[in-house]
N, C-alpha and C. Protein backbone atom coordinates (compact mmCIF):
# COMPACT_ATOMS: atom_id res chain seq x y z
N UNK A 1 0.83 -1.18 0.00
CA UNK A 1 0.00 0.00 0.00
C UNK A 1 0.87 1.25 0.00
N UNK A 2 1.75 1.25 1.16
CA UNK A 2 2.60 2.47 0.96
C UNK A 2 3.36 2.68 -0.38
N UNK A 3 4.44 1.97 -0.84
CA UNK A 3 4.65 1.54 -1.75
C UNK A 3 4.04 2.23 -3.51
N UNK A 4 2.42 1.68 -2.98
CA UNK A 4 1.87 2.14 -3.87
C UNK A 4 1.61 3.34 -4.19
N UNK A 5 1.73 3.60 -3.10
CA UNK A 5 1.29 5.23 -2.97
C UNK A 5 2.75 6.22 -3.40
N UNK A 6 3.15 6.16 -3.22
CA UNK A 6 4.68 6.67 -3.60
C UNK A 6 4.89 6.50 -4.94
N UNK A 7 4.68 5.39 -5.52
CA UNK A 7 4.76 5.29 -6.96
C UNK A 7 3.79 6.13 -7.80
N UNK A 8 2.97 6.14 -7.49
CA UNK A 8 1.90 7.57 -8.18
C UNK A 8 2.65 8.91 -8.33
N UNK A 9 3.70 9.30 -7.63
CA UNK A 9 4.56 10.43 -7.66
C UNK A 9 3.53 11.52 -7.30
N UNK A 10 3.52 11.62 -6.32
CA UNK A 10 1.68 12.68 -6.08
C UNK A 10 2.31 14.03 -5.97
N UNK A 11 2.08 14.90 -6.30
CA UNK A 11 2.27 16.55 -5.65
C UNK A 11 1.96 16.51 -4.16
N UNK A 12 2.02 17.57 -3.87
CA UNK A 12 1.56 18.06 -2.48
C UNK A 12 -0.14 18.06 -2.74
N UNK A 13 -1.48 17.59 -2.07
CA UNK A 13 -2.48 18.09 -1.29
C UNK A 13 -3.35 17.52 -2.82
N UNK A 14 -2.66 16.85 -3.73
CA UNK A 14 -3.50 16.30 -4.94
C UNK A 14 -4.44 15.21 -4.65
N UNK A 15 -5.56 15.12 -5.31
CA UNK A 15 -6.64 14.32 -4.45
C UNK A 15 -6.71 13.28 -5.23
N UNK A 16 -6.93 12.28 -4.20
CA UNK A 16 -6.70 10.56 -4.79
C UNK A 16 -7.39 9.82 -4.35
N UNK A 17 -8.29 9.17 -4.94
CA UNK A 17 -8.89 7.98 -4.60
C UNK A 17 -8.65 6.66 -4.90
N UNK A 18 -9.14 5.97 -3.70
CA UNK A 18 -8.71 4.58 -3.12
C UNK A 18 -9.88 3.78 -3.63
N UNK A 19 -10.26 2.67 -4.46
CA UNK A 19 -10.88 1.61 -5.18
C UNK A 19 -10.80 0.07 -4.50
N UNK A 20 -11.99 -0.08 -4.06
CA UNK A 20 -11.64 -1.11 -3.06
C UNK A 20 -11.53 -0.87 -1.91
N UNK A 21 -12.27 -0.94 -0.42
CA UNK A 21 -11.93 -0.34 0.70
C UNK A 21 -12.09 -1.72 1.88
N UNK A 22 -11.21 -2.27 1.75
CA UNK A 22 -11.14 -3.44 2.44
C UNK A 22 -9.86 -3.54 3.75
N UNK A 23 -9.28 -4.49 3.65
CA UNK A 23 -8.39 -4.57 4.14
C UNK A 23 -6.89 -3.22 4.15
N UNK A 24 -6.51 -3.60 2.35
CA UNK A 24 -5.71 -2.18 1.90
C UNK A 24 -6.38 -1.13 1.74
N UNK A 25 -7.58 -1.55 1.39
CA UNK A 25 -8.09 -0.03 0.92
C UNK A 25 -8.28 0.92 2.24
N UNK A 26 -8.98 0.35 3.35
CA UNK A 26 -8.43 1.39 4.51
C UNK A 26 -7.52 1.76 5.02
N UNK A 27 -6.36 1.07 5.07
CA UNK A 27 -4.48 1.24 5.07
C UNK A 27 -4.75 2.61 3.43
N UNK A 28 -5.10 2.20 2.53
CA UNK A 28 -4.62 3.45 1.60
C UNK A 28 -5.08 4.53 1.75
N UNK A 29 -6.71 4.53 2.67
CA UNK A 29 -7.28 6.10 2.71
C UNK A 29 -6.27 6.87 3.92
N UNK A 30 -6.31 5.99 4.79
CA UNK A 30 -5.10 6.53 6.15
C UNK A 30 -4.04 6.73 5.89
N UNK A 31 -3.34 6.22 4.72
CA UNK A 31 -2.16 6.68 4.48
C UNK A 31 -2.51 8.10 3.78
N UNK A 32 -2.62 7.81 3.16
CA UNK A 32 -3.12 9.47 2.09
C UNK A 32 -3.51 10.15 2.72
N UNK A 33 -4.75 10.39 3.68
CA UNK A 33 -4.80 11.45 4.93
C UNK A 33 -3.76 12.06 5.46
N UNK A 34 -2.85 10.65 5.95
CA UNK A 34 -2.05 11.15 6.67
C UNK A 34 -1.06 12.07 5.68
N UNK A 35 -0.60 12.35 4.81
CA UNK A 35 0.04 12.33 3.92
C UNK A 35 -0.26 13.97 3.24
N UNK A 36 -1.66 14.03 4.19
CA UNK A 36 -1.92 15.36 3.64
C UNK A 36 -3.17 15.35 2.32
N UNK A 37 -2.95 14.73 1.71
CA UNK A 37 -4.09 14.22 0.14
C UNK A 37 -5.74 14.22 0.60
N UNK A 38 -6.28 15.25 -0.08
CA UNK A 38 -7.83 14.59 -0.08
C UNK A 38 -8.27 13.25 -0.47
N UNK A 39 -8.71 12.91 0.51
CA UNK A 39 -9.28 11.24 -0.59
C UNK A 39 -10.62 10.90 -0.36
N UNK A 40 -10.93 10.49 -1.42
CA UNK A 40 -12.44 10.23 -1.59
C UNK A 40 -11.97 7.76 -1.32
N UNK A 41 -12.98 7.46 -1.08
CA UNK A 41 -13.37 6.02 -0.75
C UNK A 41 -14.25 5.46 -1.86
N UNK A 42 -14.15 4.66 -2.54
CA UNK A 42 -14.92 4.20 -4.09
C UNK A 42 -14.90 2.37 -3.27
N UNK A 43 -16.10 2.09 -3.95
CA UNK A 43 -16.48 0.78 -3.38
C UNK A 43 -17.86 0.44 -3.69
N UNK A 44 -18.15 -0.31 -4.18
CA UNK A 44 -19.59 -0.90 -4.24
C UNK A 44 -20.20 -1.63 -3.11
N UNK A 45 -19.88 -2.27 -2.59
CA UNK A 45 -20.32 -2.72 -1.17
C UNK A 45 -20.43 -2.10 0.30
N UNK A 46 -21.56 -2.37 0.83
CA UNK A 46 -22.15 -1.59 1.66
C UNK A 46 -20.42 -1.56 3.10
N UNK A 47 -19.85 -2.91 2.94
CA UNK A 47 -19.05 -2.84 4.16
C UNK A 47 -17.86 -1.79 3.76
N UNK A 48 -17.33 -1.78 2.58
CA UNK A 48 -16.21 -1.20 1.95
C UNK A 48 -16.46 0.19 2.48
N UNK A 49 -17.96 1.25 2.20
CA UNK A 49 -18.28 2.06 2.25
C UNK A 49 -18.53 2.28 3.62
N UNK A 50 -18.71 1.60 4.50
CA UNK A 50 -19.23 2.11 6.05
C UNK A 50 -17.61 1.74 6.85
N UNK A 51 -16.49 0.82 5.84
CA UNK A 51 -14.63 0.94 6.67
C UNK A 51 -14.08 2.29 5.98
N UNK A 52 -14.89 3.11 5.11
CA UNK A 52 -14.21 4.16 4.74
C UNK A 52 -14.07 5.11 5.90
N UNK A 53 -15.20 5.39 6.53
CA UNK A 53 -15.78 6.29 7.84
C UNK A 53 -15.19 6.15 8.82
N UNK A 54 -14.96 4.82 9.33
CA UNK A 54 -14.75 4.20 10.63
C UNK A 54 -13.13 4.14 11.10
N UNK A 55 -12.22 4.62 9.93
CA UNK A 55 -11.39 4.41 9.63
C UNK A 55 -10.79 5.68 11.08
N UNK A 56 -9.45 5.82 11.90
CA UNK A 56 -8.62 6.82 12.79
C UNK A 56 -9.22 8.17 11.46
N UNK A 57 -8.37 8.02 10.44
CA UNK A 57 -8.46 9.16 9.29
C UNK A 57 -9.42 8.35 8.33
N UNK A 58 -10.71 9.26 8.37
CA UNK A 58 -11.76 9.12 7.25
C UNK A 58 -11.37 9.19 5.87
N UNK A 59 -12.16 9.11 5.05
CA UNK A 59 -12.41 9.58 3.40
C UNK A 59 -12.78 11.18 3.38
N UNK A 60 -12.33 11.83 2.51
CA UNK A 60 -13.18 13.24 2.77
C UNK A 60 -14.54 12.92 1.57
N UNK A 61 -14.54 11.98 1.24
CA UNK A 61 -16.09 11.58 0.00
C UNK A 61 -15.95 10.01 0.08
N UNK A 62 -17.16 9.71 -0.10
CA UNK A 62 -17.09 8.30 -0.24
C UNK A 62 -18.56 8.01 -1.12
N UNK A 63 -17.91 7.21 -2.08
CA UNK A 63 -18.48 7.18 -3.40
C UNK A 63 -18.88 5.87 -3.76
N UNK A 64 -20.40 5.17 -3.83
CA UNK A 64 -20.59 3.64 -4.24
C UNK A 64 -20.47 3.76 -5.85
N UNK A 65 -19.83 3.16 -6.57
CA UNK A 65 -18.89 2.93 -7.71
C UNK A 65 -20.19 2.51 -8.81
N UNK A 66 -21.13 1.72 -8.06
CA UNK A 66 -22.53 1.59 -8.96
C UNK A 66 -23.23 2.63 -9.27
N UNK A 67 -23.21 3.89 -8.52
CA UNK A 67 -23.79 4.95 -9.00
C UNK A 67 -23.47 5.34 -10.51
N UNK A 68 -24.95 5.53 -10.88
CA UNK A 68 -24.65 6.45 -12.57
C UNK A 68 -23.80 7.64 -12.18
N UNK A 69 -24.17 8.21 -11.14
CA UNK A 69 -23.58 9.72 -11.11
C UNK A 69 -22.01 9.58 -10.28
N UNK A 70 -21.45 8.36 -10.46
CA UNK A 70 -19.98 8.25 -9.10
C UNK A 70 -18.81 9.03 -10.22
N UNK A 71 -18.65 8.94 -11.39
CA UNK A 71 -17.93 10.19 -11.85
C UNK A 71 -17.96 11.59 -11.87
N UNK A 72 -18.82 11.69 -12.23
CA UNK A 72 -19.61 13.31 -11.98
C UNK A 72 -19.31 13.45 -10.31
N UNK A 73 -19.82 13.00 -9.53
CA UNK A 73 -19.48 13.20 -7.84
C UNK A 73 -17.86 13.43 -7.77
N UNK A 74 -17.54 12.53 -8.02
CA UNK A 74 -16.08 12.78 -8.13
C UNK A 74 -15.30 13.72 -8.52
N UNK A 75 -15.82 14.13 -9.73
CA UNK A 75 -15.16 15.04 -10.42
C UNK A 75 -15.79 16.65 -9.40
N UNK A 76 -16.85 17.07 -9.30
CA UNK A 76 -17.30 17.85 -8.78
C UNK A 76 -16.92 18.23 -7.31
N UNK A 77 -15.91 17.06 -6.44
CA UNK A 77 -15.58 17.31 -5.44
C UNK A 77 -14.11 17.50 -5.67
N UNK A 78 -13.51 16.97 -6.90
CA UNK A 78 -12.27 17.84 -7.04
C UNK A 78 -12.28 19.47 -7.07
N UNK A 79 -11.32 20.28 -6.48
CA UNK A 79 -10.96 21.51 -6.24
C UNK A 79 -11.55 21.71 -7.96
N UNK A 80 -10.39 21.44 -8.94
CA UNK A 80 -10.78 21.97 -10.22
C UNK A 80 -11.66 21.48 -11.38
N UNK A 81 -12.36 20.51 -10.97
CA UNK A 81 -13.38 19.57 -11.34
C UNK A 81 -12.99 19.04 -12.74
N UNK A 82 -11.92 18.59 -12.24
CA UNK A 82 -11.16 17.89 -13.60
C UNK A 82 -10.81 16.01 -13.55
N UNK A 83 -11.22 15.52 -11.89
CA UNK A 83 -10.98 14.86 -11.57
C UNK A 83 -9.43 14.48 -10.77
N UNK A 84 -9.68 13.03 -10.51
CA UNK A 84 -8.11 12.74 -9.57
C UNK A 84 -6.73 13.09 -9.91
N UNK A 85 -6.02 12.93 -9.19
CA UNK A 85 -4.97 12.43 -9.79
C UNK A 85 -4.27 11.75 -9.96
N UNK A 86 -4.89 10.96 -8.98
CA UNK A 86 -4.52 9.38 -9.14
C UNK A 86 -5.50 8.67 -8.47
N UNK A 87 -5.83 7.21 -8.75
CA UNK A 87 -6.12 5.92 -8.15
C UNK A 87 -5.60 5.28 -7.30
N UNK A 88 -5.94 4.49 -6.81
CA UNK A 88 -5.28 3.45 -5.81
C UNK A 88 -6.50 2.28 -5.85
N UNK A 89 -6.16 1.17 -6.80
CA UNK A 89 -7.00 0.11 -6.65
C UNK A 89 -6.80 -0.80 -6.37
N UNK A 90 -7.43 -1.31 -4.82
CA UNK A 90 -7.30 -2.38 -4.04
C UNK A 90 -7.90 -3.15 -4.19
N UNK A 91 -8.36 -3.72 -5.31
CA UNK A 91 -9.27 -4.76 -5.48
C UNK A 91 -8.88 -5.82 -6.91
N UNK A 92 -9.04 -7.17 -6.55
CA UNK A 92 -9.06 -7.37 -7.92
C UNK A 92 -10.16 -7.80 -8.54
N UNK A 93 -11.01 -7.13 -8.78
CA UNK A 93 -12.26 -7.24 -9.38
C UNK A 93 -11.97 -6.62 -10.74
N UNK A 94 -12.13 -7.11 -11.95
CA UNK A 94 -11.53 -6.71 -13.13
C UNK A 94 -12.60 -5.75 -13.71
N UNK A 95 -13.95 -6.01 -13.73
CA UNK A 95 -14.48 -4.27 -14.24
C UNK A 95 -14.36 -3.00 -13.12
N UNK A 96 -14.03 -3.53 -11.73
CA UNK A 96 -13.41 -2.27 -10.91
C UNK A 96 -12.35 -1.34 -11.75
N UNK A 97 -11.43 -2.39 -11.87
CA UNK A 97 -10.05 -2.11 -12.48
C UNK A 97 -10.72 -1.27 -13.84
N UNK A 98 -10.86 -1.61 -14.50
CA UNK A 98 -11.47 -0.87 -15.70
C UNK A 98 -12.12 0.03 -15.37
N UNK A 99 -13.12 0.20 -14.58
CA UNK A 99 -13.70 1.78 -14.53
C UNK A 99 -12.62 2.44 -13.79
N UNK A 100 -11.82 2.03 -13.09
CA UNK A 100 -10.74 3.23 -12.64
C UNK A 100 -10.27 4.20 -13.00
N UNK A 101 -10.39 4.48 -14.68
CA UNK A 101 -9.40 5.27 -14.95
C UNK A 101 -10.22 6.50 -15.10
N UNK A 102 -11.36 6.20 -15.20
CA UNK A 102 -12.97 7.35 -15.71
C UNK A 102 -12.53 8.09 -14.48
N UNK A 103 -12.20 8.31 -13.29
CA UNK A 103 -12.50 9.54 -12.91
C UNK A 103 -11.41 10.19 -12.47
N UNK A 104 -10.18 9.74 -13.25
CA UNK A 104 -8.70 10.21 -13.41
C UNK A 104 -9.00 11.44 -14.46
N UNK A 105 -7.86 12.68 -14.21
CA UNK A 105 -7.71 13.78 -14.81
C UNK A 105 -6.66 13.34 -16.03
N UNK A 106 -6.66 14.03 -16.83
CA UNK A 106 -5.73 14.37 -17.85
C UNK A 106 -4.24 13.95 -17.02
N UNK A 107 -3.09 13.73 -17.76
CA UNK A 107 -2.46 12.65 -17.17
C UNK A 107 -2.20 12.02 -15.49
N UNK A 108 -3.23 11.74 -15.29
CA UNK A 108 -3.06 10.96 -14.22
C UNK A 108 -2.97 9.37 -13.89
N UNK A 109 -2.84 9.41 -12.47
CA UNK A 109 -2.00 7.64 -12.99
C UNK A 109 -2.57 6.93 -11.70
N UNK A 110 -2.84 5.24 -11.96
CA UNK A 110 -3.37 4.03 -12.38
C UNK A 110 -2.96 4.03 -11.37
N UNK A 111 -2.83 3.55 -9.81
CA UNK A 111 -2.15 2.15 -9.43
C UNK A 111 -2.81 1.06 -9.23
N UNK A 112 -2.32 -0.04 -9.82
CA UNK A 112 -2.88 -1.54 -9.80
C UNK A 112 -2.14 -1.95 -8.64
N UNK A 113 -3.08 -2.41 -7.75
CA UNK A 113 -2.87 -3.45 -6.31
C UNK A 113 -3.40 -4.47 -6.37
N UNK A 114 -4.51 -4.67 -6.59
CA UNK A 114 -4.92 -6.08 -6.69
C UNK A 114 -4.80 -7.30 -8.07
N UNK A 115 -4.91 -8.77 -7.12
CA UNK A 115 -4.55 -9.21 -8.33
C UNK A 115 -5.55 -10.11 -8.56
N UNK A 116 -5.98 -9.82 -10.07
CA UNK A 116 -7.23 -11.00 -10.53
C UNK A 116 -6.42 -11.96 -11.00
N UNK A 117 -7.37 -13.09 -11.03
CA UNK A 117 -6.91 -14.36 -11.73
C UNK A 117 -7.24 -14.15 -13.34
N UNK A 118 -8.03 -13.34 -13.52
CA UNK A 118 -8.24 -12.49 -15.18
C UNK A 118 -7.45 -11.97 -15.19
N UNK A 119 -6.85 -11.67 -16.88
CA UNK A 119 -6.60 -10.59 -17.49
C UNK A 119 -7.26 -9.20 -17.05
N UNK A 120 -6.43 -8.40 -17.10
CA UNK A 120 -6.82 -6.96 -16.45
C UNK A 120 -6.96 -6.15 -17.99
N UNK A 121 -8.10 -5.43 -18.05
CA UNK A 121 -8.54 -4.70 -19.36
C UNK A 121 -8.81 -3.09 -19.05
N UNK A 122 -8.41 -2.32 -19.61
CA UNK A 122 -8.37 -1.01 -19.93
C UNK A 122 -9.14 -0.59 -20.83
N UNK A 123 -10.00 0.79 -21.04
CA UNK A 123 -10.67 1.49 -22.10
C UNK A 123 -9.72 2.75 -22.73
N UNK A 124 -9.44 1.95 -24.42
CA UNK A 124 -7.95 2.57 -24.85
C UNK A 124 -8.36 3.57 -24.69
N UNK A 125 -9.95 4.67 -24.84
CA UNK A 125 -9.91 5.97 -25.19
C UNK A 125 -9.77 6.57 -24.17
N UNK A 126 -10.22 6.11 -22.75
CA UNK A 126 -9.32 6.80 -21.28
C UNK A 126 -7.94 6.76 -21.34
N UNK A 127 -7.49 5.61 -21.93
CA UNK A 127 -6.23 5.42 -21.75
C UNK A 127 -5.26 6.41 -22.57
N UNK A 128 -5.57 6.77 -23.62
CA UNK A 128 -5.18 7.35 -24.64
C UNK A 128 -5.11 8.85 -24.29
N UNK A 129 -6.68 9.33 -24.47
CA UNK A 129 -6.87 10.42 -24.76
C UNK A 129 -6.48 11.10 -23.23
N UNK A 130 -6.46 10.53 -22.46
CA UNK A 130 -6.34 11.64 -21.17
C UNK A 130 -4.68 11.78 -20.69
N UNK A 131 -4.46 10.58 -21.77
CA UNK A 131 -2.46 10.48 -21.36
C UNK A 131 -2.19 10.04 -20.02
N UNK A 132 -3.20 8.54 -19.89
CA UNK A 132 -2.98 8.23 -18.22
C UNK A 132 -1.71 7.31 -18.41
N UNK A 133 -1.08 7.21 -16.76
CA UNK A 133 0.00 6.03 -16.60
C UNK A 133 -0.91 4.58 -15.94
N UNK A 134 -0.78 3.49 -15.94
CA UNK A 134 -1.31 2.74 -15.31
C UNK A 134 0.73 1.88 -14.67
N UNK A 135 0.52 1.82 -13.53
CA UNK A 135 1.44 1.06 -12.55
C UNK A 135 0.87 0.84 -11.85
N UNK A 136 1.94 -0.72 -11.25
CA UNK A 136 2.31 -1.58 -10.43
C UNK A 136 2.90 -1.12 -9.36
N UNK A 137 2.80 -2.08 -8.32
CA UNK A 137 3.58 -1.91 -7.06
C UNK A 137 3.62 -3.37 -6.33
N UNK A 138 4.25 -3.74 -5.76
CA UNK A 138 4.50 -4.72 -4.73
C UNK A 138 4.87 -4.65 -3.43
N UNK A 139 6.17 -4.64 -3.20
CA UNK A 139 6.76 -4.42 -2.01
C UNK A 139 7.39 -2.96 -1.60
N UNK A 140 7.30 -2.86 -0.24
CA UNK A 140 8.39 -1.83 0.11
C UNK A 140 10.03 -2.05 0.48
N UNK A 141 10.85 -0.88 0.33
CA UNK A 141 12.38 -1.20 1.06
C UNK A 141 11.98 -1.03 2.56
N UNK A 142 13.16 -1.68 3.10
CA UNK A 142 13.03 -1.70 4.58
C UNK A 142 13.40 -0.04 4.94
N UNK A 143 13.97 0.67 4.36
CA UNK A 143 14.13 2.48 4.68
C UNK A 143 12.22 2.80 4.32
N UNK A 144 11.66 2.45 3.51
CA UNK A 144 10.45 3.14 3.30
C UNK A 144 9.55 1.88 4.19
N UNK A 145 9.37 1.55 4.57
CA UNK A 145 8.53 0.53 5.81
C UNK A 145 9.14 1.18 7.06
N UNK A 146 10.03 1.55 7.54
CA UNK A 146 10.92 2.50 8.57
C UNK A 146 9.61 3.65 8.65
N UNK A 147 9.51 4.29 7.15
CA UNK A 147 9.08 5.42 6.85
C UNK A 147 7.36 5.59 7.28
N UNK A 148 6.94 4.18 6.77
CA UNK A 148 5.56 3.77 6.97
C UNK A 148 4.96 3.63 8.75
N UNK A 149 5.96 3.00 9.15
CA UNK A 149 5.89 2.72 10.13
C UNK A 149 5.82 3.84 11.18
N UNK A 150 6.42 4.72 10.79
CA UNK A 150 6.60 6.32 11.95
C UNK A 150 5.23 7.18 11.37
N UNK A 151 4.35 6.65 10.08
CA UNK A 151 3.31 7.13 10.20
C UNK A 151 2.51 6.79 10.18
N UNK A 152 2.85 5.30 10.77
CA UNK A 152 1.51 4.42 11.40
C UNK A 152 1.27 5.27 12.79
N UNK A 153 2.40 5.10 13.24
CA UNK A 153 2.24 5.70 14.90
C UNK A 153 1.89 6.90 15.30
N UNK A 154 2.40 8.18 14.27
CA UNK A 154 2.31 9.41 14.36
C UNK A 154 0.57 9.38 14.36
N UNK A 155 0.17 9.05 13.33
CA UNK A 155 -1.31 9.27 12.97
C UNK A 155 -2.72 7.95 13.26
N UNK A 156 -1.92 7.18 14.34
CA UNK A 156 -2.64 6.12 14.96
C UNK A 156 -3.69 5.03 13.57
N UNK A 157 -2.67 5.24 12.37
CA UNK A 157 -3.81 4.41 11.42
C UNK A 157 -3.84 3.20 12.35
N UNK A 158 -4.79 2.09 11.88
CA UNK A 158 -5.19 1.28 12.23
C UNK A 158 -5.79 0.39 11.29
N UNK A 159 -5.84 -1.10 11.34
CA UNK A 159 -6.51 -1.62 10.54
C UNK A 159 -8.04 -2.46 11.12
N UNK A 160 -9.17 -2.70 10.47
CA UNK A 160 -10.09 -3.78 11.20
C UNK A 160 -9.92 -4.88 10.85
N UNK A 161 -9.98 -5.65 11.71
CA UNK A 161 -9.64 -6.96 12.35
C UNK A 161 -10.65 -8.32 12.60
N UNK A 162 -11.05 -8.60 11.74
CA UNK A 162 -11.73 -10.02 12.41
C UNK A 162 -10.91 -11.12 12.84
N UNK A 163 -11.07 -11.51 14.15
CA UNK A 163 -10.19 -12.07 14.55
C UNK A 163 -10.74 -13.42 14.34
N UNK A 164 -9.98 -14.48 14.20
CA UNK A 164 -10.95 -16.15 14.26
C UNK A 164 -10.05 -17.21 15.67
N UNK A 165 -10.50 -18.29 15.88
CA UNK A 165 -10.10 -18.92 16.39
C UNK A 165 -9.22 -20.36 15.89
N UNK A 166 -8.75 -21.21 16.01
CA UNK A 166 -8.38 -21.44 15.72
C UNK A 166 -9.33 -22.77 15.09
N UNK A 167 -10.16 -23.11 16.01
CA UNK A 167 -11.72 -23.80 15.64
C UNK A 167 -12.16 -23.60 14.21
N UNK A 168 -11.72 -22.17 13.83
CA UNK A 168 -12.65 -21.82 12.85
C UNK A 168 -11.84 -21.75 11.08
N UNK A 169 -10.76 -22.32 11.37
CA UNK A 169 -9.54 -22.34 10.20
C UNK A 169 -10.23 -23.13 9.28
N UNK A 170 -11.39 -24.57 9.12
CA UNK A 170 -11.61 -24.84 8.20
C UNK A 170 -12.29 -23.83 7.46
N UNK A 171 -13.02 -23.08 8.20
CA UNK A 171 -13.70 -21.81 7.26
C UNK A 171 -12.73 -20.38 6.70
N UNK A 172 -11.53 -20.76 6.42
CA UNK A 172 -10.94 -19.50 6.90
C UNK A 172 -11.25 -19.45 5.03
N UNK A 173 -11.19 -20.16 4.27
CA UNK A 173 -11.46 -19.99 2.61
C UNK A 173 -12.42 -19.11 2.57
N UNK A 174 -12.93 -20.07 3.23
CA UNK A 174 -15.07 -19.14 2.55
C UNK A 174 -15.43 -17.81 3.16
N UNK A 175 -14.54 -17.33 4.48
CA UNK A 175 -14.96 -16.30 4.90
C UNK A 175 -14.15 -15.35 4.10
N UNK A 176 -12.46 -15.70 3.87
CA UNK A 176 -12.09 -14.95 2.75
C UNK A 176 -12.64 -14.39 1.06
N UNK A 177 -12.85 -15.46 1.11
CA UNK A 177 -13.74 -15.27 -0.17
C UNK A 177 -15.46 -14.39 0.03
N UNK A 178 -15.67 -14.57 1.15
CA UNK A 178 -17.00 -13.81 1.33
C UNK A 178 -16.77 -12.08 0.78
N UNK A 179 -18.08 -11.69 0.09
CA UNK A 179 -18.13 -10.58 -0.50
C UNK A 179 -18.40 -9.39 0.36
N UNK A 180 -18.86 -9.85 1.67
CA UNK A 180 -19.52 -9.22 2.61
C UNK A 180 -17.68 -8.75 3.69
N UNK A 181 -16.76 -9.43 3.49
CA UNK A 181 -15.91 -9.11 4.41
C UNK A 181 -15.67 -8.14 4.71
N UNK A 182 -15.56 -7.43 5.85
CA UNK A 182 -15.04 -5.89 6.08
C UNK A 182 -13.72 -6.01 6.73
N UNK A 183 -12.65 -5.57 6.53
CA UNK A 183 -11.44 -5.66 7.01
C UNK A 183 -10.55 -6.60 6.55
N UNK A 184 -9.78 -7.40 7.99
CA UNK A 184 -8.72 -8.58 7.26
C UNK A 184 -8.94 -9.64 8.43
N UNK A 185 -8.96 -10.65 7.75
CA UNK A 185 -8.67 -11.78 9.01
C UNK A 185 -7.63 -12.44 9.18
N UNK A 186 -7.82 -12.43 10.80
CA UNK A 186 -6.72 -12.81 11.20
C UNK A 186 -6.70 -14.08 12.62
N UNK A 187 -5.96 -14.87 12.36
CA UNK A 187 -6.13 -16.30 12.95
C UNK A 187 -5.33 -15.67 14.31
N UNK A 188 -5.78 -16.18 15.44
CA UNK A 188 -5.54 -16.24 16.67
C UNK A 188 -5.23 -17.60 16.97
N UNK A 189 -3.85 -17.85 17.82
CA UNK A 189 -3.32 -19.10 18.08
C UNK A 189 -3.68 -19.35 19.73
């Protein structure tokens, strides 16, 4: 997540939204808060949208992605109503990934976080005509996790937590896979 965020090369106070608000996706709105960045929360699901809120550092918009009007919103809560300037998509849901780039500004840029077991598809004329970047990210260096880490603490991010038992490991697939998940789970020994 951090990582990702750094690779976008952001200006100072440029507004970015986070796609997917799950596990990373609330690590990405808290980072970007912290960071100074307006960020709006994009998500189709009711839990994604109610961990945007709940989050130490909120969303300053939070946007269900099914809306006809979630570009237009978007764009209209940018300062110059030109849209983002970057993405951050935590999901691998492959028409997520594809509408991502609609409420990116004139060259603004992509980050891909999640990973589908699909092919990931783009719309060339966003792609084209607005002169977007689309990148990757993976890991951090141990100097920028150093870095992450002093603004975990500074700004008390936090992540939510379902915790399980250890009883409950044969289910640990299906609850992962559940569409309804809010947060990350995590096995207790």
């Amino acid at each position: 997540m951090w990582t990702g965020i750094k690779a976008a090369k952001l200006k100072p106070k440029a507004p970015v939204g986070v796609i997917g608000i799950g596990g990373l996706g609330s690590l990405a709105v808290q980072f970007l808060k912290a960071l100074g960045h307006p960020t709006v929360a994009i998500d189709r699901r009711a839990e994604g949208l109610q961990l945007a809120v709940e989050t130490p550092l909120k969303a300053d918009l939070v946007v269900d992605s099914t809306s006809p009007t979630a570009v237009e919103q978007i764009r209209e809560w940018t300062a110059d109503h030109e849209g983002l300037a970057a993405v951050v998509v935590c999901t691998d849901d492959v028409p997520a990934n594809e509408w991502s780039l609609k409420p990116l500004k004139v060259h603004g840029t992509c980050v891909v976080l999640g990973l589908p077991t699909d092919p990931l598809r783009f719309n060339a004329f966003d792609l084209i005509f607005k002169e977007l970047t689309i990148i990757g990210s993976l890991v951090a260096t141990v100097e920028e996790t150093r870095k992450m880490m002093t603004v975990v603490e500074e700004f008390g991010i936090k992540s939510h937590l379902n915790v399980l038992s250890m009883d409950q490991a044969p289910d640990l697939a299906a609850l992962y896979m559940d569409p309804h998940l809010k947060g990350r789970l995590v096995m207790k020994m």
